[in-house]
C-alpha atoms as a PDB file:
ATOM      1  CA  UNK A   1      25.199 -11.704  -7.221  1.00  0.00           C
ATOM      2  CA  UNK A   2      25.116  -9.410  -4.078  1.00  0.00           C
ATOM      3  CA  UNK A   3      26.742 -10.709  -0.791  1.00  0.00           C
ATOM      4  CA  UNK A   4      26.435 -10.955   2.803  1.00  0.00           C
ATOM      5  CA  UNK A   5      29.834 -10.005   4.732  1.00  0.00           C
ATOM      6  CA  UNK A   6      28.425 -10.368   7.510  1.00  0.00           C
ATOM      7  CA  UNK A   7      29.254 -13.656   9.040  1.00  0.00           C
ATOM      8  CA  UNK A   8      28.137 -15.689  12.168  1.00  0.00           C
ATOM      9  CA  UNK A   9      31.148 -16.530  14.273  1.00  0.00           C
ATOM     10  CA  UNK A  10      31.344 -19.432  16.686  1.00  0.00           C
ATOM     11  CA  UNK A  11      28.468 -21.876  14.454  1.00  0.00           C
ATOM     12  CA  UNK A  12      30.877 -24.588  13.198  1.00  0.00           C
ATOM     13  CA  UNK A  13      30.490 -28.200  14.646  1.00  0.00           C
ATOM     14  CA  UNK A  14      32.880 -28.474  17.590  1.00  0.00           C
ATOM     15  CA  UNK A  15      32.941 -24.737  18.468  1.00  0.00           C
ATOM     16  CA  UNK A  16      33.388 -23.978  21.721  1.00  0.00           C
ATOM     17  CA  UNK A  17      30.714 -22.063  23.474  1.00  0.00           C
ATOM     18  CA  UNK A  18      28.876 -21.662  26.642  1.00  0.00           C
ATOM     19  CA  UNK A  19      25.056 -23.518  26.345  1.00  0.00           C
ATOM     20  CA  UNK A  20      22.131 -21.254  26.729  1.00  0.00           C
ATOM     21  CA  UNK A  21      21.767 -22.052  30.439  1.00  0.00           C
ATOM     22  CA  UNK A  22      24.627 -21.738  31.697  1.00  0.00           C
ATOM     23  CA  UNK A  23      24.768 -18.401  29.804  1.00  0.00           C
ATOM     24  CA  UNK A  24      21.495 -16.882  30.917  1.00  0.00           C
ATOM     25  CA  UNK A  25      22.749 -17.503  34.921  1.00  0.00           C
ATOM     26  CA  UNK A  26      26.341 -16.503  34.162  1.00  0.00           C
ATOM     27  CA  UNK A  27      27.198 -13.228  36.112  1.00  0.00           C
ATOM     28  CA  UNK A  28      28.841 -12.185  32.853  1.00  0.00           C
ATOM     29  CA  UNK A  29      25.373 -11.045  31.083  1.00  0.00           C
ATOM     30  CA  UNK A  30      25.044  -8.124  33.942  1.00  0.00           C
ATOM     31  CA  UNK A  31      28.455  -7.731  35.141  1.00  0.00           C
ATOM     32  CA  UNK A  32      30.577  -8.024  31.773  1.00  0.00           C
ATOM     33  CA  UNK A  33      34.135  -9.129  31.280  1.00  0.00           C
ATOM     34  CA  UNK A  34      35.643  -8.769  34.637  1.00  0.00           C
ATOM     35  CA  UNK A  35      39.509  -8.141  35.036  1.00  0.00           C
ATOM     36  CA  UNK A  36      41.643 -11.345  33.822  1.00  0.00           C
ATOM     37  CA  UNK A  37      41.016 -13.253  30.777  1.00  0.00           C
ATOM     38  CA  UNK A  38      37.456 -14.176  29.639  1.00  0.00           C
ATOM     39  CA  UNK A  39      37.507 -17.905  28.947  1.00  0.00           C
ATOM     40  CA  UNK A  40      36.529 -18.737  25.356  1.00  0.00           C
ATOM     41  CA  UNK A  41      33.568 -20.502  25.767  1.00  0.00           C
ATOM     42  CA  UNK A  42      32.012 -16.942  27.268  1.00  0.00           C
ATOM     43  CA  UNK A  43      33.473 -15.091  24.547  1.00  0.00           C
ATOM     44  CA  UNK A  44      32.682 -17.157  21.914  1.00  0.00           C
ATOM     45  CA  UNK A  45      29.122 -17.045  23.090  1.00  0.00           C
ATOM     46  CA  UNK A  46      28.832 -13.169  23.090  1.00  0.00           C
ATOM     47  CA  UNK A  47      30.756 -13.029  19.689  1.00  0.00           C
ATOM     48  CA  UNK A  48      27.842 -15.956  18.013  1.00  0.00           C
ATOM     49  CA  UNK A  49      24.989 -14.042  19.573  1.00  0.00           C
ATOM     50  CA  UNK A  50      25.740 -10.718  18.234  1.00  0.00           C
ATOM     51  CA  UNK A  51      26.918 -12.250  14.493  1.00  0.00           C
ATOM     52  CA  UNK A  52      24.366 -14.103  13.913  1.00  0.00           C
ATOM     53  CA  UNK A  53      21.500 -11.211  14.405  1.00  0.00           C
ATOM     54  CA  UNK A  54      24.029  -9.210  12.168  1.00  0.00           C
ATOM     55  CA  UNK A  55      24.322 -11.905   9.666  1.00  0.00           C
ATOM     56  CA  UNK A  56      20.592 -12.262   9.616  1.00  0.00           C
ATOM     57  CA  UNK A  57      19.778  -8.437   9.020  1.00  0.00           C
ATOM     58  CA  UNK A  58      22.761  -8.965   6.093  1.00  0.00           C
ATOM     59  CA  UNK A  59      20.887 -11.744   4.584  1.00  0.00           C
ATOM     60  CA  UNK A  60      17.859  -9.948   4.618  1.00  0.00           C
ATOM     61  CA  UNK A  61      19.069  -6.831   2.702  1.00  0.00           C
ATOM     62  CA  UNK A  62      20.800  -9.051   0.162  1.00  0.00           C
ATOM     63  CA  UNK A  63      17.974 -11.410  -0.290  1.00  0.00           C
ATOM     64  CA  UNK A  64      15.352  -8.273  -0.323  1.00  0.00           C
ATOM     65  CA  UNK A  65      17.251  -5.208  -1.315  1.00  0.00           C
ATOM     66  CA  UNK A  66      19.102  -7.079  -3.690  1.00  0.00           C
ATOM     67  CA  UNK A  67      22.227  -5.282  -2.819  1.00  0.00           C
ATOM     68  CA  UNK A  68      26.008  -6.217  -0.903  1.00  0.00           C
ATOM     69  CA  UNK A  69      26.077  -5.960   2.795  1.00  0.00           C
ATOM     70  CA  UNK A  70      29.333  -5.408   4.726  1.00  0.00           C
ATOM     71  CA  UNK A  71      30.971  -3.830   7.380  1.00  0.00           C
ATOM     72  CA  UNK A  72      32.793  -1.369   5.147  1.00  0.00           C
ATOM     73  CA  UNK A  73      29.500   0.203   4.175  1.00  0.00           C
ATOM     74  CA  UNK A  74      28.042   3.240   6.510  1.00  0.00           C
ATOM     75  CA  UNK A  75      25.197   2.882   8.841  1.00  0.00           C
ATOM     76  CA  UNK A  76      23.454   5.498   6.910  1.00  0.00           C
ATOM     77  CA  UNK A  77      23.412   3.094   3.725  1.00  0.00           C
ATOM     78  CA  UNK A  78      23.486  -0.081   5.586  1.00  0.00           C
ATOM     79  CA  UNK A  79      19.979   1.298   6.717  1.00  0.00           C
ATOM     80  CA  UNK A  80      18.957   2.877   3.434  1.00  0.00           C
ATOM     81  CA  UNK A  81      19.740  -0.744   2.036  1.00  0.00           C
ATOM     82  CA  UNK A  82      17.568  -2.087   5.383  1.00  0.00           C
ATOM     83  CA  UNK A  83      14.469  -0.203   4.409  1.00  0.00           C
ATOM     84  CA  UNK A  84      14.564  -0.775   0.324  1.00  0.00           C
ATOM     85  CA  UNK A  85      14.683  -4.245   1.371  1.00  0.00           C
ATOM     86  CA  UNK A  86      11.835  -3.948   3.919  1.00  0.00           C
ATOM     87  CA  UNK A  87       9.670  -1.787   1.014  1.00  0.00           C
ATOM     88  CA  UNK A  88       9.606  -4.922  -1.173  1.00  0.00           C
ATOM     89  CA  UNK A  89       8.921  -7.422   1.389  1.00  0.00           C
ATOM     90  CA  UNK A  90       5.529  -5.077   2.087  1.00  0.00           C
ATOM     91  CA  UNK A  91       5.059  -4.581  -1.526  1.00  0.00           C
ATOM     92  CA  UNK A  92       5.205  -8.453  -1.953  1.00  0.00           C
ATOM     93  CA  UNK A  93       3.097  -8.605   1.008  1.00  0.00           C
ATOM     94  CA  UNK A  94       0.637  -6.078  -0.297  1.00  0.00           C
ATOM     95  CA  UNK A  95      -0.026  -7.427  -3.826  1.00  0.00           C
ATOM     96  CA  UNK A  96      -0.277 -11.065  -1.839  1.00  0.00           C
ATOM     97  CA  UNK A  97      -3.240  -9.921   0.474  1.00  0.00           C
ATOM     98  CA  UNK A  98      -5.116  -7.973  -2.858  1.00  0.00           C
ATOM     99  CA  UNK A  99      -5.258 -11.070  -4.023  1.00  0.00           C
ATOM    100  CA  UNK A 100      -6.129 -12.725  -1.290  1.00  0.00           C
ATOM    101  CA  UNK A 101      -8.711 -10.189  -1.078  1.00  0.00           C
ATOM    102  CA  UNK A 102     -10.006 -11.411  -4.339  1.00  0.00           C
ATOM    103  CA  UNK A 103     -10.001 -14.953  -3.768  1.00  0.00           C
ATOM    104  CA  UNK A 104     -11.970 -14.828  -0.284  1.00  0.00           C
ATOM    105  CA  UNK A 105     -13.949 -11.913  -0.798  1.00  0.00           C
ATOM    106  CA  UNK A 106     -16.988 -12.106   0.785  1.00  0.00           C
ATOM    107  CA  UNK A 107     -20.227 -12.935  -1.745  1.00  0.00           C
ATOM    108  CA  UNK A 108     -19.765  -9.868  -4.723  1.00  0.00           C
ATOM    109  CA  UNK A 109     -20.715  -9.713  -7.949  1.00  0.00           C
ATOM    110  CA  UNK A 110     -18.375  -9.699 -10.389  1.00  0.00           C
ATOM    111  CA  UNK A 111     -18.545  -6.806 -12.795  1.00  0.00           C
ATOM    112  CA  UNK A 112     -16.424  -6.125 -16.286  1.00  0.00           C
ATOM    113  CA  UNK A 113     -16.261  -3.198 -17.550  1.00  0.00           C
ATOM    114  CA  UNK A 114     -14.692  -1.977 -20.832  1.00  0.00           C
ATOM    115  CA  UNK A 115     -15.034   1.996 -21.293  1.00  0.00           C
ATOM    116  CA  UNK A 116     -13.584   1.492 -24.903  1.00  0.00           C
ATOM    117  CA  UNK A 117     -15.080  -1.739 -26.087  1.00  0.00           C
ATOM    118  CA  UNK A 118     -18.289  -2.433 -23.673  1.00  0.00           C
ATOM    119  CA  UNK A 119     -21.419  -2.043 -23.674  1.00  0.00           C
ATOM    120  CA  UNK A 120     -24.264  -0.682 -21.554  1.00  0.00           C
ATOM    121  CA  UNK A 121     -26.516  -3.232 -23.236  1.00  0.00           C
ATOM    122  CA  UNK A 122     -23.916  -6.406 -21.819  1.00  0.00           C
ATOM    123  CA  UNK A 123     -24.190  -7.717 -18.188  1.00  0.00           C
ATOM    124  CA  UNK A 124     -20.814  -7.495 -17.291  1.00  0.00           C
ATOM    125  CA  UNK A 125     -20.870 -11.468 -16.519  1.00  0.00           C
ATOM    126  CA  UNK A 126     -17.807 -11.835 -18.896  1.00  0.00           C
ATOM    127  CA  UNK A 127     -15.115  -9.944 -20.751  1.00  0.00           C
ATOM    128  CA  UNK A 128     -16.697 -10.650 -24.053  1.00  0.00           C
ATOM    129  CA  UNK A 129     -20.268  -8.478 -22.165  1.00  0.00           C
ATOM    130  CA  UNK A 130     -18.183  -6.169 -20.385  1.00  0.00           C
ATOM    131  CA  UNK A 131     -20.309  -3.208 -19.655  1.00  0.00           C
ATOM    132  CA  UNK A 132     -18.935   0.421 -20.864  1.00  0.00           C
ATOM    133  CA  UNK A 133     -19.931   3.368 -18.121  1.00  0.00           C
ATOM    134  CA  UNK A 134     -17.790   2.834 -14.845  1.00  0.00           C
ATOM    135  CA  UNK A 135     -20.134   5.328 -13.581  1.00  0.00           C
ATOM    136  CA  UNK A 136     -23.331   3.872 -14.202  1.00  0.00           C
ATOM    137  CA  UNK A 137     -22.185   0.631 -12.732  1.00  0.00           C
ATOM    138  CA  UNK A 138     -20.706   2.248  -9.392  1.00  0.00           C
ATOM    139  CA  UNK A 139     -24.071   3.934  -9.172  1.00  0.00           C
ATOM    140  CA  UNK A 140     -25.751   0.764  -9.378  1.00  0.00           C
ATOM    141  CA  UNK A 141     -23.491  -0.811  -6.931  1.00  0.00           C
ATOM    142  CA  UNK A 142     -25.886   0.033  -3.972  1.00  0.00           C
ATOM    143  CA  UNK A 143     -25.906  -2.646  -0.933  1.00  0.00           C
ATOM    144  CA  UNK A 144     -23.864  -5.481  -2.874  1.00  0.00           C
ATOM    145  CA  UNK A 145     -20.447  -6.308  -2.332  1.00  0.00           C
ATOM    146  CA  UNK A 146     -18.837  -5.647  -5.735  1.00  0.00           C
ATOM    147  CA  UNK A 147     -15.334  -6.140  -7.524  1.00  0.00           C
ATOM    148  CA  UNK A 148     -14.769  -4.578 -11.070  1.00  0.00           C
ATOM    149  CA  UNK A 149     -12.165  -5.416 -13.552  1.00  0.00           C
ATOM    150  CA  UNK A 150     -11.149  -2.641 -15.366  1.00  0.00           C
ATOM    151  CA  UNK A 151     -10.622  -3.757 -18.921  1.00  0.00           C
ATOM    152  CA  UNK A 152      -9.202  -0.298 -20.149  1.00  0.00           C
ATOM    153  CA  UNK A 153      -8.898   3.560 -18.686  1.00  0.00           C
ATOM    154  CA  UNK A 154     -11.659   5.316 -17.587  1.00  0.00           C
ATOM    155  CA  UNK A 155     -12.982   8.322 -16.329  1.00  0.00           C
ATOM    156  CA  UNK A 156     -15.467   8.995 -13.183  1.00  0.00           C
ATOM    157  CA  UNK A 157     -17.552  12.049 -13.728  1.00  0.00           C
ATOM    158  CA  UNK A 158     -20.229  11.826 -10.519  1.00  0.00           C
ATOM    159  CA  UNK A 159     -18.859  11.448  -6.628  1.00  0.00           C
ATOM    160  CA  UNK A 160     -21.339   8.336  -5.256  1.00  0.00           C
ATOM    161  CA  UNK A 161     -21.407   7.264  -1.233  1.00  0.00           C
ATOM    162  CA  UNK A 162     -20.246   3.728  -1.542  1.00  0.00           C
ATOM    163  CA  UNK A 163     -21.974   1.034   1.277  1.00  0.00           C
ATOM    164  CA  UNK A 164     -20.153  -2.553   0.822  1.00  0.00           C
ATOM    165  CA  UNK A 165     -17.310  -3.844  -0.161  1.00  0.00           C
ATOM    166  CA  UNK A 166     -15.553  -2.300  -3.104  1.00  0.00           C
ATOM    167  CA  UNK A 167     -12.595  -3.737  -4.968  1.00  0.00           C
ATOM    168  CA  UNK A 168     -11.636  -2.072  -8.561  1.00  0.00           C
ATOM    169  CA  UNK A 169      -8.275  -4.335 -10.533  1.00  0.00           C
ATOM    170  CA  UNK A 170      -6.758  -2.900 -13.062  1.00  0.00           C
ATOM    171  CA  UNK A 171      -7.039  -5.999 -15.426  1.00  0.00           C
ATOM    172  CA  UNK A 172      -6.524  -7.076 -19.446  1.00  0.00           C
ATOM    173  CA  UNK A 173      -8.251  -9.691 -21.307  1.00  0.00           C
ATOM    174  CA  UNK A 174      -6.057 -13.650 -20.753  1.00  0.00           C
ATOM    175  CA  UNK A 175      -6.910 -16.737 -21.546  1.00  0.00           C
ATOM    176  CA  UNK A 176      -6.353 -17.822 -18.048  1.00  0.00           C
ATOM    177  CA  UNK A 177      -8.914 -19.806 -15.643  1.00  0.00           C
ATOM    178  CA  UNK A 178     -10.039 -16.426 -14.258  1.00  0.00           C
ATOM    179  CA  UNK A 179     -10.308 -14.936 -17.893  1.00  0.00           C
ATOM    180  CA  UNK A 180      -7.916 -11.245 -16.850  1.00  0.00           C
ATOM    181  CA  UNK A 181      -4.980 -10.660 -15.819  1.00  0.00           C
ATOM    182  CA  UNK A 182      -3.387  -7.597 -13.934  1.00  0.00           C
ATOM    183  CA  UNK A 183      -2.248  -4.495 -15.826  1.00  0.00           C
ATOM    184  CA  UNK A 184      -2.212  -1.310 -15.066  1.00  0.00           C
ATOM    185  CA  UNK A 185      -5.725   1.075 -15.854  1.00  0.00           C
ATOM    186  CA  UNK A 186      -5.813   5.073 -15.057  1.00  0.00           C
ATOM    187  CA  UNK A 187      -8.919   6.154 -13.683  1.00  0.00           C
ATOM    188  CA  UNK A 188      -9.057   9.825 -13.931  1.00  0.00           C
ATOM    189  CA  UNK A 189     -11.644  11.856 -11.952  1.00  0.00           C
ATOM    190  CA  UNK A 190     -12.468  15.710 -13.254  1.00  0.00           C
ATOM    191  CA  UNK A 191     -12.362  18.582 -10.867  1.00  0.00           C
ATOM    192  CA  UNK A 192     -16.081  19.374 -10.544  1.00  0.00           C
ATOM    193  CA  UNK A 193     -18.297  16.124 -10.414  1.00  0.00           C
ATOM    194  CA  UNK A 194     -21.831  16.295 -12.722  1.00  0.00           C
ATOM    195  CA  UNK A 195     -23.538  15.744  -9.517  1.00  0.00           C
ATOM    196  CA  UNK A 196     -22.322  18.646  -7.619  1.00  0.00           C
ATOM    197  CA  UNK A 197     -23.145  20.581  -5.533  1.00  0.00           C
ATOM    198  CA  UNK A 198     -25.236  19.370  -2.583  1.00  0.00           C
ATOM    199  CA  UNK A 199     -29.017  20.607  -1.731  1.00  0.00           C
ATOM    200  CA  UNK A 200     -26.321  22.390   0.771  1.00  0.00           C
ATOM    201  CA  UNK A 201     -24.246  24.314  -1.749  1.00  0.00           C
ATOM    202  CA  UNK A 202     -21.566  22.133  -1.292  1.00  0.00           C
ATOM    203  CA  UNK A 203     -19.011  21.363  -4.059  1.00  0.00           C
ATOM    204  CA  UNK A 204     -16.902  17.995  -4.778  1.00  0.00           C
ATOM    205  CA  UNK A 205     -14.978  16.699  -7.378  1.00  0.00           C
ATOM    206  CA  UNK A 206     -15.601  13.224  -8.678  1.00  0.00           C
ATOM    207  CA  UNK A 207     -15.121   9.966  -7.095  1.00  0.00           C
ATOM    208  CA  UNK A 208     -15.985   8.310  -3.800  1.00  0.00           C
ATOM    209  CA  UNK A 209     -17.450   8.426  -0.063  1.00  0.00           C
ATOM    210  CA  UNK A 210     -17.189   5.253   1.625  1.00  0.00           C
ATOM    211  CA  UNK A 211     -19.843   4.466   3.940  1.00  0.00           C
ATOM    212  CA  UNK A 212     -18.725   0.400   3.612  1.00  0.00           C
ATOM    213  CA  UNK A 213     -16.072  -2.128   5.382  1.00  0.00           C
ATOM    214  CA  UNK A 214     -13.604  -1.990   2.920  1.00  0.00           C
ATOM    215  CA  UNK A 215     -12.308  -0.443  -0.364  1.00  0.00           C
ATOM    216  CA  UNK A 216      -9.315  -2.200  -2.600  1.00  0.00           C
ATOM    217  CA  UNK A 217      -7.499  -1.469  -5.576  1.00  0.00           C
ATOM    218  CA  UNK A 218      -4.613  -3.230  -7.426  1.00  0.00           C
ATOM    219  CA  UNK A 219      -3.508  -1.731 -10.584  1.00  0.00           C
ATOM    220  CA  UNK A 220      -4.759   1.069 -10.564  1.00  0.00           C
ATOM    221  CA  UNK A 221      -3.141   4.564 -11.845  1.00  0.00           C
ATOM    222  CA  UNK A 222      -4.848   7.185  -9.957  1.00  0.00           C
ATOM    223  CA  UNK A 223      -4.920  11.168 -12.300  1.00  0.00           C
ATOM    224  CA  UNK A 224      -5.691  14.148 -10.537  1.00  0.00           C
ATOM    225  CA  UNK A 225      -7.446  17.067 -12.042  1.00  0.00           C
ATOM    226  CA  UNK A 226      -6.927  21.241 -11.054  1.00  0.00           C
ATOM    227  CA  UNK A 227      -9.503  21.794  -8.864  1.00  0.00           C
ATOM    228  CA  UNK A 228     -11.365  25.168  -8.013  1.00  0.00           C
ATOM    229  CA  UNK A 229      -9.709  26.997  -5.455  1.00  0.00           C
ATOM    230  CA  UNK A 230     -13.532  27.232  -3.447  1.00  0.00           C
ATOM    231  CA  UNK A 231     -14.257  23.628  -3.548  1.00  0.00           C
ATOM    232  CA  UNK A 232     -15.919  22.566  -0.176  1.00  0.00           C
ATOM    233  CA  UNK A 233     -14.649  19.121  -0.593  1.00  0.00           C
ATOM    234  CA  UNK A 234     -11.163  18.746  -2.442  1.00  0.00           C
ATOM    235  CA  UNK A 235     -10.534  14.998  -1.606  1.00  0.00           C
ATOM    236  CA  UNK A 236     -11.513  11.961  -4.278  1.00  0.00           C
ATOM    237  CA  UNK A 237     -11.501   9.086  -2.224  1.00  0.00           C
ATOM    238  CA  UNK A 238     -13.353  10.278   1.037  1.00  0.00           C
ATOM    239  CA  UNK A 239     -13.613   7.955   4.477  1.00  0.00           C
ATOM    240  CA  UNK A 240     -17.104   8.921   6.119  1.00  0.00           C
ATOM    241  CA  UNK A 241     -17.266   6.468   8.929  1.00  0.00           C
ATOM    242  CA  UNK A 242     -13.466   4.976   9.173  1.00  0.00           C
ATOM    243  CA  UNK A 243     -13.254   2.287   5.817  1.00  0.00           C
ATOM    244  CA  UNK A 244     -10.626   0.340   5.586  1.00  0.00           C
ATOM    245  CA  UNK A 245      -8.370   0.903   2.415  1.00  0.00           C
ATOM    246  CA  UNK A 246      -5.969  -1.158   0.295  1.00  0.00           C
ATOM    247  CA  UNK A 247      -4.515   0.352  -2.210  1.00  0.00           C
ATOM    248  CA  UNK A 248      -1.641  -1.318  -4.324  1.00  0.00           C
ATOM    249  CA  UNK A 249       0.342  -1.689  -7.640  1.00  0.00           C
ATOM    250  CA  UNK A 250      -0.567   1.936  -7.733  1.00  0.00           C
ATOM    251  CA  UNK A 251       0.889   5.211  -9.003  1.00  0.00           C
ATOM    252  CA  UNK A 252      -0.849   8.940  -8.490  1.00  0.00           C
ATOM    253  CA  UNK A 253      -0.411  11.661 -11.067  1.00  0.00           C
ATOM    254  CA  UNK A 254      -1.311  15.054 -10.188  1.00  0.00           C
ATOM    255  CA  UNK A 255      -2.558  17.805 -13.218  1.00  0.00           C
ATOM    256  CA  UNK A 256      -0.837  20.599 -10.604  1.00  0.00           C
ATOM    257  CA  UNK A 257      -0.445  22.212  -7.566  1.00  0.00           C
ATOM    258  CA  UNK A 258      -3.966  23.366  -7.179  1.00  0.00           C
ATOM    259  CA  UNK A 259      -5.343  19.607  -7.949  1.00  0.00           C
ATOM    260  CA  UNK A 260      -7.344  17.956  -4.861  1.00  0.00           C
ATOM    261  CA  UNK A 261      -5.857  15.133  -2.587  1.00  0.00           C
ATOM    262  CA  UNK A 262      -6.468  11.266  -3.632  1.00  0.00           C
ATOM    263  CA  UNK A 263      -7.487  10.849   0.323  1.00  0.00           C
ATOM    264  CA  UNK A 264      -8.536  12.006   2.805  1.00  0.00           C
ATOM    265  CA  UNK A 265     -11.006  11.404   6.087  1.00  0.00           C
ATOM    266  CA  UNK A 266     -15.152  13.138   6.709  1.00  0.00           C
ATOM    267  CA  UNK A 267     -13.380  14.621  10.036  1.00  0.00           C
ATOM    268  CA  UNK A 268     -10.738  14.938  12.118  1.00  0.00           C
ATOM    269  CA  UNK A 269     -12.021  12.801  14.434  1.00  0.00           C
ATOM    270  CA  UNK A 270     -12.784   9.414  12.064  1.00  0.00           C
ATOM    271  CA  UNK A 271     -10.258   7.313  11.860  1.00  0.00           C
ATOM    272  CA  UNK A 272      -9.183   6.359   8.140  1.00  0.00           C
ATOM    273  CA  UNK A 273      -7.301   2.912   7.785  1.00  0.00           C
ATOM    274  CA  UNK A 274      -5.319   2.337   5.243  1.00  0.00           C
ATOM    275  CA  UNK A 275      -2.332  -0.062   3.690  1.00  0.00           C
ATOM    276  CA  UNK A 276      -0.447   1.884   0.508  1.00  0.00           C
ATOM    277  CA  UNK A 277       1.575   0.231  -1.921  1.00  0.00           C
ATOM    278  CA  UNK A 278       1.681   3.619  -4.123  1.00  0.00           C
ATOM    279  CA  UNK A 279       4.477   5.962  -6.586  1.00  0.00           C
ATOM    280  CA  UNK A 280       4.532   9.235  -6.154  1.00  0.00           C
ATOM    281  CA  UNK A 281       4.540  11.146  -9.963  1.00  0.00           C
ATOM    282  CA  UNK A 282       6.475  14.370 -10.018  1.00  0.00           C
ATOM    283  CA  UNK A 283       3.702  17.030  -8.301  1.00  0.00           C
ATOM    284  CA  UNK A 284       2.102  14.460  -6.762  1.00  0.00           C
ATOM    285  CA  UNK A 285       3.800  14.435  -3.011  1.00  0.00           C
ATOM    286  CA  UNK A 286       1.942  17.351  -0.724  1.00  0.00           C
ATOM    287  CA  UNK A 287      -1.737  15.198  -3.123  1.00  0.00           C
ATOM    288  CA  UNK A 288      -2.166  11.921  -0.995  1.00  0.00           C
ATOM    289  CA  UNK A 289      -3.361  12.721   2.066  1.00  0.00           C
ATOM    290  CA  UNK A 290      -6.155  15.662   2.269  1.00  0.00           C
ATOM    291  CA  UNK A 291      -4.079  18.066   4.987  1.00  0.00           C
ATOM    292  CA  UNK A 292      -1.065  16.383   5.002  1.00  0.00           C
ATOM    293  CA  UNK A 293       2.434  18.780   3.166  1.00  0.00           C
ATOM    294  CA  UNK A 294       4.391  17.133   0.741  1.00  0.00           C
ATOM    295  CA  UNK A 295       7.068  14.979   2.869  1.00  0.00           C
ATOM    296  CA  UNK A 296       5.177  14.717   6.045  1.00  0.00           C
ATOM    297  CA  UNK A 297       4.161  11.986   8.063  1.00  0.00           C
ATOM    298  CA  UNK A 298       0.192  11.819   7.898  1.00  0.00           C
ATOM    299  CA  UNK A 299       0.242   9.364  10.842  1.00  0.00           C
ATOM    300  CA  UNK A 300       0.479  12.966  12.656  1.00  0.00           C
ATOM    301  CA  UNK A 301      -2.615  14.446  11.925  1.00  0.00           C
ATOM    302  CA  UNK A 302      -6.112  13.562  12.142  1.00  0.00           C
ATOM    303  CA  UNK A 303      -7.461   9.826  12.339  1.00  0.00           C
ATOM    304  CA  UNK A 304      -4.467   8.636   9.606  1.00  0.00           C
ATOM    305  CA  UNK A 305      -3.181   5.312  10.265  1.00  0.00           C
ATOM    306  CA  UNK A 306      -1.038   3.995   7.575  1.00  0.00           C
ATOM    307  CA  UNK A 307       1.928   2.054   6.097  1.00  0.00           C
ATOM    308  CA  UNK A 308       3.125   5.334   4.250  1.00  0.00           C
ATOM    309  CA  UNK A 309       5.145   8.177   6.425  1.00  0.00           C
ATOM    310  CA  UNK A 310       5.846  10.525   4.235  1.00  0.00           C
ATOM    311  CA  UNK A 311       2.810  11.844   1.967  1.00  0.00           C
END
């Protein structure tokens, strides 16, 4: 079991330290140890104030990181250690405010959908009349605040503007009170979407423009296709008017370097929200963040405002 070496000094009953008061309007705090000997209570109070916020950052990396923390280790790992340990407290905290998400949504429908065992004559009320076309229900989506459950992988062929709440889970069949529970779906978009091009001549790949509040998904496994070179729009999951985006229990997967970006915002000037709890497949760093090199911070450029800084 990993430890903490750091210890708080000076906490034991009958230790002798100066009280908080006396402390705070001590000349010691701005002067420091003058010449002579600094009586213990003084330095017994400098000695628990700095060990104990020490122990505490110890604690946190053992309790979080899972890993030893001592004063033999170098600052370099001490903070490697800090951050793993700060990753899974947001990952926790990510995965705890999806479902949160789910359980106070604001009035949706619910929707099933099965692409290997549905049907487009069910109503999607249930897992046993899960529809099949991910599609056709996205298209249908409309004004209504929606939340799917993805009963197996899919694959979105058309790019459709998106105007309420939209939450996609990644979900198999259980016996549970809810009926699902979470597990990992891929939803794969193709390079050039059915729909395409615009009245305009614009081109797009598949997948969405959000014109709504807010757009989450847990569990879900995100596969970029090659994309052509000319495309006028090369990002799948496109903020037009600064949505708010959750997106955890997630991994991206990238066909190659010529494959779009999973994100990106309508202009430089909209700002694009978002909270990441994501893996990074090999090829798929430089494919986050439309703009935005492999390794960079996209908190530098454009509108991005996000958990994640380095794309």
């Amino acid at each position: 079991m990993p430890t903490n070496g750091f210890l708080p000094n000076s906490t034991g009953v009958g230790a002798v330290v100066l009280n908080d008061a006396d402390y705070a309007a001590s000349d010691a705090i701005t002067q420091g140890a003058q010449v002579g000997e600094l009586p213990p209570q003084y330095y017994n109070k400098v000695n628990r104030q700095t060990s104990v916020i020490a122990s505490m950052i110890g604690q946190f990396i053992v309790d979080n990181a899972a890993v030893d923390a001592n004063d033999s280790q170098s600052i370099a790992t001490l903070e490697g250690n800090f951050i793993l340990g700060l990753k899974a407290v947001l990952t926790g905290l990510a995965t705890s405010v999806a479902t949160t998400v789910y359980k106070n949504m604001p009035p949706v429908q619910q929707i099933f959908v099965d692409p290997v065992n549905g049907s487009e004559t069910n109503d999607g009320t249930t897992s046993s009349k899960a529809r099949k076309d991910l599609d056709t229900v996205l298209d249908e989506q409309k004004n209504v605040g929606t939340a799917i459950i993805l009963l197996n992988n899919a694959q979105l062929i058309r790019r459709r503007n998106v105007y309420a709440f939209l939450a996609i889970y990644g979900a198999q069949i259980s016996g549970n009170a809810q009926g699902w529970t979470a597990t990992p779906r891929v939803i794969q978009f193709i390079g050039t979407a059915t729909n395409s091009p615009l009245p305009d001549g614009s081109t797009f790949g598949s997948g969405f423009w959000l014109d709504g509040p807010t757009f989450v998904t847990d569990q879900i496994i995100w596969s970029i296709p090659t994309q052509a070179p000319s495309q006028t729009y090369n990002d799948h999951i496109r903020s037009e008017y600064g949505t708010g985006v959750l997106i955890v229990g997630s991994t991206l997967n990238v066909a190659e370097t010529n494959a779009g970006f999973l994100l990106g915002a309508s202009a430089a000037t909209v700002p694009f929200d978002s909270f990441l709890d994501i893996g990074l497949n090999a090829g798929a760093p430089g494919h986050l963040f439309r703009g935005v090199i492999a390794g960079a911070n996209p908190n530098t450029l454009f509108q991005y405002r996000s958990n994640v800084t380095s794309a």
